[in-house]
Protein backbone atom coordinates (compact mmCIF):
# COMPACT_ATOMS: atom_id res chain seq x y z
CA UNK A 1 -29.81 24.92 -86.52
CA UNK A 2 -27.73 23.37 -83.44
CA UNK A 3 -24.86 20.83 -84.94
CA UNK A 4 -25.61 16.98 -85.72
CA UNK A 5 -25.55 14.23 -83.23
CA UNK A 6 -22.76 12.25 -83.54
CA UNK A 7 -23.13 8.40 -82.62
CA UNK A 8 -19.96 6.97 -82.33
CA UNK A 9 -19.75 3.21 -82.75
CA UNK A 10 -16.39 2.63 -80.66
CA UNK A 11 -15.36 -0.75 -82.61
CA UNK A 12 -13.93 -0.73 -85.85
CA UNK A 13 -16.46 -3.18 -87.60
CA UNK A 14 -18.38 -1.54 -90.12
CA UNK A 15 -21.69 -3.49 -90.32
CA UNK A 16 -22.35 -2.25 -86.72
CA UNK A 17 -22.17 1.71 -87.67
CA UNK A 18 -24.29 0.62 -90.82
CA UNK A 19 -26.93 -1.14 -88.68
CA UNK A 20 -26.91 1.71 -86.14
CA UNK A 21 -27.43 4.06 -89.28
CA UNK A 22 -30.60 1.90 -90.51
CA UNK A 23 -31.89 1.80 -86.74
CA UNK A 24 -31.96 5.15 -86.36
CA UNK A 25 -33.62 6.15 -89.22
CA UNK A 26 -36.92 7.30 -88.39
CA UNK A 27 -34.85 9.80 -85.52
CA UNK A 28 -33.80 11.77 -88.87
CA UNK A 29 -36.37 14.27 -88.63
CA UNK A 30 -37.43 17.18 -90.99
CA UNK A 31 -35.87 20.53 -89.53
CA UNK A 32 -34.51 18.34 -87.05
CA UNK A 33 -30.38 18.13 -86.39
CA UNK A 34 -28.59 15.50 -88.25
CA UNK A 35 -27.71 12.12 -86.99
CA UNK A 36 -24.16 11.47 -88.44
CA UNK A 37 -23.12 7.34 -87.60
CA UNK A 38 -19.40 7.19 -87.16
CA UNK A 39 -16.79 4.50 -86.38
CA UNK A 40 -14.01 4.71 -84.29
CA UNK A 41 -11.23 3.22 -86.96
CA UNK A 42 -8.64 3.00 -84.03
CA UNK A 43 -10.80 0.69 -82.12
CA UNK A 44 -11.02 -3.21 -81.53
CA UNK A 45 -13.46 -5.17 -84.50
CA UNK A 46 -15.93 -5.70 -81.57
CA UNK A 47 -15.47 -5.24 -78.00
CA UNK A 48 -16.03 -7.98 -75.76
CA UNK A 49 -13.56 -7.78 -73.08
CA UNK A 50 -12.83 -5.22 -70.01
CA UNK A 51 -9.53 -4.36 -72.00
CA UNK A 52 -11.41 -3.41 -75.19
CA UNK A 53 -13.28 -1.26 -72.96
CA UNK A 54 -10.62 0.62 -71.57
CA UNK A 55 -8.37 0.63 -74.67
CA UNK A 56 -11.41 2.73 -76.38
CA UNK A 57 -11.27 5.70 -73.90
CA UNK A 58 -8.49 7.71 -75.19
CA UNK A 59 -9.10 7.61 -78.75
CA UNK A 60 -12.81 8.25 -78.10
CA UNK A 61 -11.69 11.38 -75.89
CA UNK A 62 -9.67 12.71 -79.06
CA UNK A 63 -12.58 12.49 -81.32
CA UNK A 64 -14.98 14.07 -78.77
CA UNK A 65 -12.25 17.06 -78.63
CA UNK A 66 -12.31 17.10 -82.33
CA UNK A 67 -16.12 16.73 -83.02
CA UNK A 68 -16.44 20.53 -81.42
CA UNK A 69 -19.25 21.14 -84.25
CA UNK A 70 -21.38 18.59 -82.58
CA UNK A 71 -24.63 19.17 -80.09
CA UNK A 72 -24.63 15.54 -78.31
CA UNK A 73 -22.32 12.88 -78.94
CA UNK A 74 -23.64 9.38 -78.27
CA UNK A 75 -21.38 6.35 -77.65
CA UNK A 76 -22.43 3.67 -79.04
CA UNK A 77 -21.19 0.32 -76.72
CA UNK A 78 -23.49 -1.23 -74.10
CA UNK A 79 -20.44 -0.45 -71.62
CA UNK A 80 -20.69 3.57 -71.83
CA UNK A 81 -16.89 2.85 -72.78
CA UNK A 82 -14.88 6.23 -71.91
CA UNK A 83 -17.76 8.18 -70.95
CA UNK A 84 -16.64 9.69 -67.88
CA UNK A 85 -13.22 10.80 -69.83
CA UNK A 86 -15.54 11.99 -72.55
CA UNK A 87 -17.66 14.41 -70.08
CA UNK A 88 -14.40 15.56 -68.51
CA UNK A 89 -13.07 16.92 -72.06
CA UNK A 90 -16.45 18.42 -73.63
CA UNK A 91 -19.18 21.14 -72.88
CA UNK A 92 -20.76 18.90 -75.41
CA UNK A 93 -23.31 16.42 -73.68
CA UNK A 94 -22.38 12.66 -73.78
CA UNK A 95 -24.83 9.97 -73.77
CA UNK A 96 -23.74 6.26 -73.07
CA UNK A 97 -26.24 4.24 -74.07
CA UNK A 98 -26.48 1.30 -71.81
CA UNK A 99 -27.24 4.31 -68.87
CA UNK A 100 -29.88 5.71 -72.23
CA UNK A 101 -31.52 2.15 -72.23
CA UNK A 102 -31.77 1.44 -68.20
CA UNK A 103 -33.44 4.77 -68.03
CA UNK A 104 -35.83 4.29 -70.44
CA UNK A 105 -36.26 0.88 -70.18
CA UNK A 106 -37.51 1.89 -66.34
CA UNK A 107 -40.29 3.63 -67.27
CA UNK A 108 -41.94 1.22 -69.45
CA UNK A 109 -41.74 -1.82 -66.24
CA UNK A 110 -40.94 -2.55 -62.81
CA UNK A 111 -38.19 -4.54 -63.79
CA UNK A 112 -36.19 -4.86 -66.49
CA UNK A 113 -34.00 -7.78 -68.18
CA UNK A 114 -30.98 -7.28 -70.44
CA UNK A 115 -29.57 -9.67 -73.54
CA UNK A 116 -25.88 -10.15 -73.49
CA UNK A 117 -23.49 -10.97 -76.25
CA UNK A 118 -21.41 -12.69 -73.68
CA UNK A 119 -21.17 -14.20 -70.18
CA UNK A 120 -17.98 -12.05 -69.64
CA UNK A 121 -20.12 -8.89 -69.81
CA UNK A 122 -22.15 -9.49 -67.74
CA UNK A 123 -20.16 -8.74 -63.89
CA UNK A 124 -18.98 -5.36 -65.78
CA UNK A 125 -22.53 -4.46 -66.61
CA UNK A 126 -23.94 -5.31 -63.08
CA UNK A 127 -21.01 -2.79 -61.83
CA UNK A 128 -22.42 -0.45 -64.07
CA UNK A 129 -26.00 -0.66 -62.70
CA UNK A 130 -24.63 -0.65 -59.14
CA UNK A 131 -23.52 2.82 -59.78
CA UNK A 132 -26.36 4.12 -61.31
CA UNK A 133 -28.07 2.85 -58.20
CA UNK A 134 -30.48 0.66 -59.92
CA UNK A 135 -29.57 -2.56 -59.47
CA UNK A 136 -32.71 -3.78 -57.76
CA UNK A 137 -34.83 -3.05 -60.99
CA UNK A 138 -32.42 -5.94 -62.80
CA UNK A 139 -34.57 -8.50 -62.90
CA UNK A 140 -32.22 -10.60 -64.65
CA UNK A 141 -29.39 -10.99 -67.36
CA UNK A 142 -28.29 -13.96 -69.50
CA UNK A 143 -25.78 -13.80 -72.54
CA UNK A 144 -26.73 -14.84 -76.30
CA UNK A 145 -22.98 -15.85 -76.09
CA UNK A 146 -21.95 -15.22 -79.59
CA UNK A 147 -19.59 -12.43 -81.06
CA UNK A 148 -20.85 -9.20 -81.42
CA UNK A 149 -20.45 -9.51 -85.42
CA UNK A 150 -22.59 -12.42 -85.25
CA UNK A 151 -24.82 -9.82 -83.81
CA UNK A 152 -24.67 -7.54 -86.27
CA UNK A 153 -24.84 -10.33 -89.59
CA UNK A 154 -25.78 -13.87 -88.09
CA UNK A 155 -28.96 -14.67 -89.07
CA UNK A 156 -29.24 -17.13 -86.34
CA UNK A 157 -28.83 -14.34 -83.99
CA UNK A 158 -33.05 -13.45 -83.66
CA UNK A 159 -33.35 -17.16 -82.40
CA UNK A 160 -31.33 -16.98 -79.83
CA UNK A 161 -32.44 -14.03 -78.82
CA UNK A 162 -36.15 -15.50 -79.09
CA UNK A 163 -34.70 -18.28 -76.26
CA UNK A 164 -32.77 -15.83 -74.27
CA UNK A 165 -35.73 -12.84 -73.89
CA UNK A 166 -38.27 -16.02 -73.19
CA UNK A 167 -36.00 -17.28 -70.51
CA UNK A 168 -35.54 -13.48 -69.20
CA UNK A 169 -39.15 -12.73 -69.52
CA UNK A 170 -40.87 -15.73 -68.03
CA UNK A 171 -38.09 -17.81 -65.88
CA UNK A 172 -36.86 -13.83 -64.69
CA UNK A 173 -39.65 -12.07 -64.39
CA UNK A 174 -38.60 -9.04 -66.85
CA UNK A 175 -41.67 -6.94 -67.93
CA UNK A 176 -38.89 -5.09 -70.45
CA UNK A 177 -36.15 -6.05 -72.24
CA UNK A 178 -32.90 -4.07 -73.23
CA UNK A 179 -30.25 -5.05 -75.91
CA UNK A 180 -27.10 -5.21 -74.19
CA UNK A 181 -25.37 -4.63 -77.52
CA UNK A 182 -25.62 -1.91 -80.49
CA UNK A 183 -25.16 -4.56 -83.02
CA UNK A 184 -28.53 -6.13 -82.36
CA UNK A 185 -30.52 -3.04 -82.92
CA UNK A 186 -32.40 -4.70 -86.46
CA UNK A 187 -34.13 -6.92 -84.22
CA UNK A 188 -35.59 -4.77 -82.01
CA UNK A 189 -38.89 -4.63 -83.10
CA UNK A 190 -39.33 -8.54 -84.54
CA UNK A 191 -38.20 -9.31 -81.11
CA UNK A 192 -40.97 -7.17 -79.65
CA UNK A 193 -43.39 -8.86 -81.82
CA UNK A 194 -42.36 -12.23 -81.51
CA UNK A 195 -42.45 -11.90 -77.25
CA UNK A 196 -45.12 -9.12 -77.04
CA UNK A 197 -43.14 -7.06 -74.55
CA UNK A 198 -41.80 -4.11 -75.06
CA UNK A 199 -37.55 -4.35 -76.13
CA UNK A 200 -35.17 -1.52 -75.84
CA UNK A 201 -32.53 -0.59 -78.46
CA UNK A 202 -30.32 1.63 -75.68
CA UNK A 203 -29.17 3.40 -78.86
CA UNK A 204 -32.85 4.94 -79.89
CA UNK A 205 -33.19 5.54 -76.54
CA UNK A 206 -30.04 7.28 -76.59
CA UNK A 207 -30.99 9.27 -79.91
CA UNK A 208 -33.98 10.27 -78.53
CA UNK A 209 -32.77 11.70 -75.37
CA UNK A 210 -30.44 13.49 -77.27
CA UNK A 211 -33.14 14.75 -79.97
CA UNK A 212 -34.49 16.67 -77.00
CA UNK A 213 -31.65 17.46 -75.65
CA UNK A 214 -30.58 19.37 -79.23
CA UNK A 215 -33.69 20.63 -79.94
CA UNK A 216 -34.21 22.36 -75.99
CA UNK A 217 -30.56 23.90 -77.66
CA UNK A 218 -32.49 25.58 -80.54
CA UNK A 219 -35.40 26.96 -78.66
CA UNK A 220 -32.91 28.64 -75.68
């Protein structure tokens, strides 16, 4: 059997690796690899800021060196922190997942809309679809404005994300919706419920582009 995924949560806070762990349970698949949920110790207890960001890429580049047991590493941070570093040290493919949820998120609607944690994110994120070359599909982003631990443990955190995908989906025009943060992947699917269109954790979508990814490994 090929080596484990390893999703990295790049902030230091805990609850997020544990909520990514829970999220990605039904990935875990008999005779499949293993999907290990790490934290990156060294980093910032959420990252909200361009600095975070960048602060992130070296010590993620050391554990990607390290991890050499791995099949696909996954980083866990709407902002792909450090992923071009990363893909310049391993062999190892390296998934971001904010580039994980745009692509999927594409071929489930025209357009697409993506929930914030903050306002600040949202020029760096814009960049980020610029360069993918996909920034006419964005039909729209607005922030939830809140920390990304209140993401991860707030329960007031589904309503405002009930306001947020409502404005995004009927004010916007967004016939998907992406969580711009790992920390709000337990409300993926009440959020899909509650505004009957289809919401993208970017870290499943992540995990499952890397499930084929490993598993294309084992049949070579």
């Amino acid at each position: 059997m090929s080596g484990p995924i390893v999703v990295i949560n790049p902030n230091s806070n805990q609850a997020v690796t544990d909520g990514l762990d829970q999220a990605l349970a039904g990935f875990r698949l008999t005779g499949g690899p293993a999907i290990e949920c790490v934290t990156l110790t060294e980093g910032p207890f959420g990252i909200e800021s361009q600095r975070d960001v960048d602060g992130v890429a070296l010590p993620l580049g050391r554990m990607v060196e390290a991890r050499t047991d791995a099949s696909v590493f996954i980083i866990a941070c709407y902002s792909d922190p450090g992923i071009d570093l990363c893909r310049s040290l391993s062999r190892i493919p390296v998934l971001g997942i904010q580039e994980s949820g745009v692509l999927t998120a594409m071929t489930r609607a025209d357009r697409f809309g993506v929930i914030a944690i903050a306002d600040a994110s949202i020029p760096r994120h814009i960049r980020y679809l610029r360069r993918m070359g996909v920034e006419g599909r964005l039909a729209g982003e607005r922030a939830l404005n809140i920390s990304v631990d209140d993401s991860a443990r707030n329960d007031g955190t589904f309503a405002r994300l009930v306001e947020v995908g409502t404005r995004l989906r009927d004010d916007d025009g967004a016939g998907v919706l992406i969580l711009g943060c790992a920390g709000m992947a337990r409300h993926r699917a009440p959020l899909e419920r509650e505004l009957s269109i289809p919401v993208i954790d970017p870290t499943q979508a992540a995990t499952a582009m890397a499930l084929g990814l490993s598993l294309s490994q084992q049949t070579d």
